[in-house]
Protein backbone atom coordinates (compact mmCIF):
# COMPACT_ATOMS: atom_id res chain seq x y z
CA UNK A 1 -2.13 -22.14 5.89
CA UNK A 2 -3.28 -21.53 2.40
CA UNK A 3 -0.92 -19.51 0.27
CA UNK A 4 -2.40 -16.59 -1.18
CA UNK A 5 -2.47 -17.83 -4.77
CA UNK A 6 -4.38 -21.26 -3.26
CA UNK A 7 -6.73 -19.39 -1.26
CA UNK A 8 -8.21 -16.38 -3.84
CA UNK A 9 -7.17 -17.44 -7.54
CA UNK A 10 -8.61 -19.55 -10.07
CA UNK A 11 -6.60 -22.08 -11.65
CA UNK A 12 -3.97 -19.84 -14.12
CA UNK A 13 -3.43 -22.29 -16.60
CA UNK A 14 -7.35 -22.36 -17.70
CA UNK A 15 -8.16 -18.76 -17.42
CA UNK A 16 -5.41 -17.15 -18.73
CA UNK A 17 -4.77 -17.92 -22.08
CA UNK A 18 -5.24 -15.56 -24.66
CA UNK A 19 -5.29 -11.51 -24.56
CA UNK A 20 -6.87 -9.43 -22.02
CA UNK A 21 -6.06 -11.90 -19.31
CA UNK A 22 -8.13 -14.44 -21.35
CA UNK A 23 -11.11 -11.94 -20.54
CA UNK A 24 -13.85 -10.50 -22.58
CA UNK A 25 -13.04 -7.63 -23.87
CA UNK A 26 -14.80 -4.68 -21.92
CA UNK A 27 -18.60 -3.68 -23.72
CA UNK A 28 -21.00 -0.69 -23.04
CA UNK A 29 -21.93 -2.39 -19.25
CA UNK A 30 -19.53 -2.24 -16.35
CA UNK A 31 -18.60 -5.45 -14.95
CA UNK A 32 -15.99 -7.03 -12.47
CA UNK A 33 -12.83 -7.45 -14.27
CA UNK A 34 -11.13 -10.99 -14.61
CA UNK A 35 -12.68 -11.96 -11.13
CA UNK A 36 -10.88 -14.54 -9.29
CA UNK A 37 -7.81 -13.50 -11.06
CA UNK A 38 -7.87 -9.88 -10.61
CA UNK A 39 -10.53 -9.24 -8.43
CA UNK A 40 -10.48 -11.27 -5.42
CA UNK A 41 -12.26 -10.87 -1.94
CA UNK A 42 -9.06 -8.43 -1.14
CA UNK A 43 -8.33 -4.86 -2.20
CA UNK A 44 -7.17 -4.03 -5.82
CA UNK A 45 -7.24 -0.71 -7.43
CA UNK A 46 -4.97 1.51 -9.43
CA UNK A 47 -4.41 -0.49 -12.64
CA UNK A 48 -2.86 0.10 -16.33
CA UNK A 49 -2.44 -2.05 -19.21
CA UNK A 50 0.95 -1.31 -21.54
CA UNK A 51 0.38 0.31 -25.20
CA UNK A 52 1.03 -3.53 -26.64
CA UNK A 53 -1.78 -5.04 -24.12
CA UNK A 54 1.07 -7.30 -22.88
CA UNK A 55 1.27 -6.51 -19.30
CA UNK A 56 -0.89 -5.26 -16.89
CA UNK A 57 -0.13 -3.51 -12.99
CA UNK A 58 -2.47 -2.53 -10.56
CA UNK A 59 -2.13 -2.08 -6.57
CA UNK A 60 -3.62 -5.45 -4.29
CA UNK A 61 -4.05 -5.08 -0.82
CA UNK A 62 -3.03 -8.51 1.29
CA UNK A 63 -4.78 -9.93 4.43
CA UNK A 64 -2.53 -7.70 6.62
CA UNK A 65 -3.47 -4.58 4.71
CA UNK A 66 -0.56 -3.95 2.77
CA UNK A 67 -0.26 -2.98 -0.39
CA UNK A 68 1.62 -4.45 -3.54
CA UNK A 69 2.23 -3.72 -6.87
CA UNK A 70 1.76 -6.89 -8.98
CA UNK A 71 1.83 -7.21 -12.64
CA UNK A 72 0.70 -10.01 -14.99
CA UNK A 73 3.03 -10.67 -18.14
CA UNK A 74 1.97 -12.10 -21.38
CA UNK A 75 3.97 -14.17 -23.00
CA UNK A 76 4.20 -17.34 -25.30
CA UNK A 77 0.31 -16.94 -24.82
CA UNK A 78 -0.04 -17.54 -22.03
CA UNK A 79 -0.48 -14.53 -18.32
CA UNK A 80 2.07 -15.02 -15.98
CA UNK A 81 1.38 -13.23 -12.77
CA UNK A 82 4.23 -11.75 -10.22
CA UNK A 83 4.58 -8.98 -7.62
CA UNK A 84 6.74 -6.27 -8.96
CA UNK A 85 7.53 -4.33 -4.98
CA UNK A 86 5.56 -2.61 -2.58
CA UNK A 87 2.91 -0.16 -3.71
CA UNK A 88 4.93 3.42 -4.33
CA UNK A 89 1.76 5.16 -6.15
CA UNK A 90 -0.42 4.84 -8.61
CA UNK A 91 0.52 2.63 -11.66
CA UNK A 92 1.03 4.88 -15.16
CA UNK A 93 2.32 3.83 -18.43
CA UNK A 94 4.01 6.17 -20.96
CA UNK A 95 2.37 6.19 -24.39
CA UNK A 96 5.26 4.71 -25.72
CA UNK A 97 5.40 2.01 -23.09
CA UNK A 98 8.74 2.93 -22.18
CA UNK A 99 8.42 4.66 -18.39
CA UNK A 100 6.32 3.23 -15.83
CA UNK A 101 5.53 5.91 -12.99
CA UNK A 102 4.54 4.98 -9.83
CA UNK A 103 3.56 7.72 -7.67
CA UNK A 104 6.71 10.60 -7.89
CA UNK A 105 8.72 7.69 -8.83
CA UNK A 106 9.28 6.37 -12.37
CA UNK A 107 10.81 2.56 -13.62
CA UNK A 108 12.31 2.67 -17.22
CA UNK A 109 11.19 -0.88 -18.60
CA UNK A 110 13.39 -3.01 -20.64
């Protein structure tokens, strides 16, 4: 079996160099954000960049239907991606990037 990362995503180390998850950055027309990195022929929704443009959550939905929260960290220039729990509520960052609330629950981030 494919893993997940084998199966939906584009290779990491081409596409995701640079800010805004090495995408465009957004113009007057709507279009599919970062696809094969982002979107993906599952479920995402929910999602919030930090103040700095750094990091970025949002809510994927696996093959089984469950949700995650996952988060992709920039650093050294280059997106690392990772799943930060299961899906507690809709991602929100604090204007001063400090609180992450998820739902009724909150995160202070170091």
């Amino acid at each position: 079996m494919l893993s997940f990362a084998q199966k939906y995503l584009q290779a990491p180390e081409v596409l995701l160099a640079g800010p805004y998850l090495g995408q465009e950055p957004p113009g007057d027309t709507a279009e599919v954000f970062a696809p094969g990195i982002v979107s993906t022929p599952l479920y995402e929704l929910f999602s919030a960049f930090t103040p700095e443009m750094n990091e970025y959550y949002f809510v994927r939905y696996d093959e089984e239907d469950k949700p995650s929260m996952m988060v992709y960290t920039h650093q050294e220039g280059r997106w690392q991606s990772s799943v930060v729990g299961p899906r507690l509520g809709e991602p929100f960052i604090t204007p001063d990037g400090q609180t992450l609330h998820v739902g009724r629950r909150y995160m202070e981030r170091t």
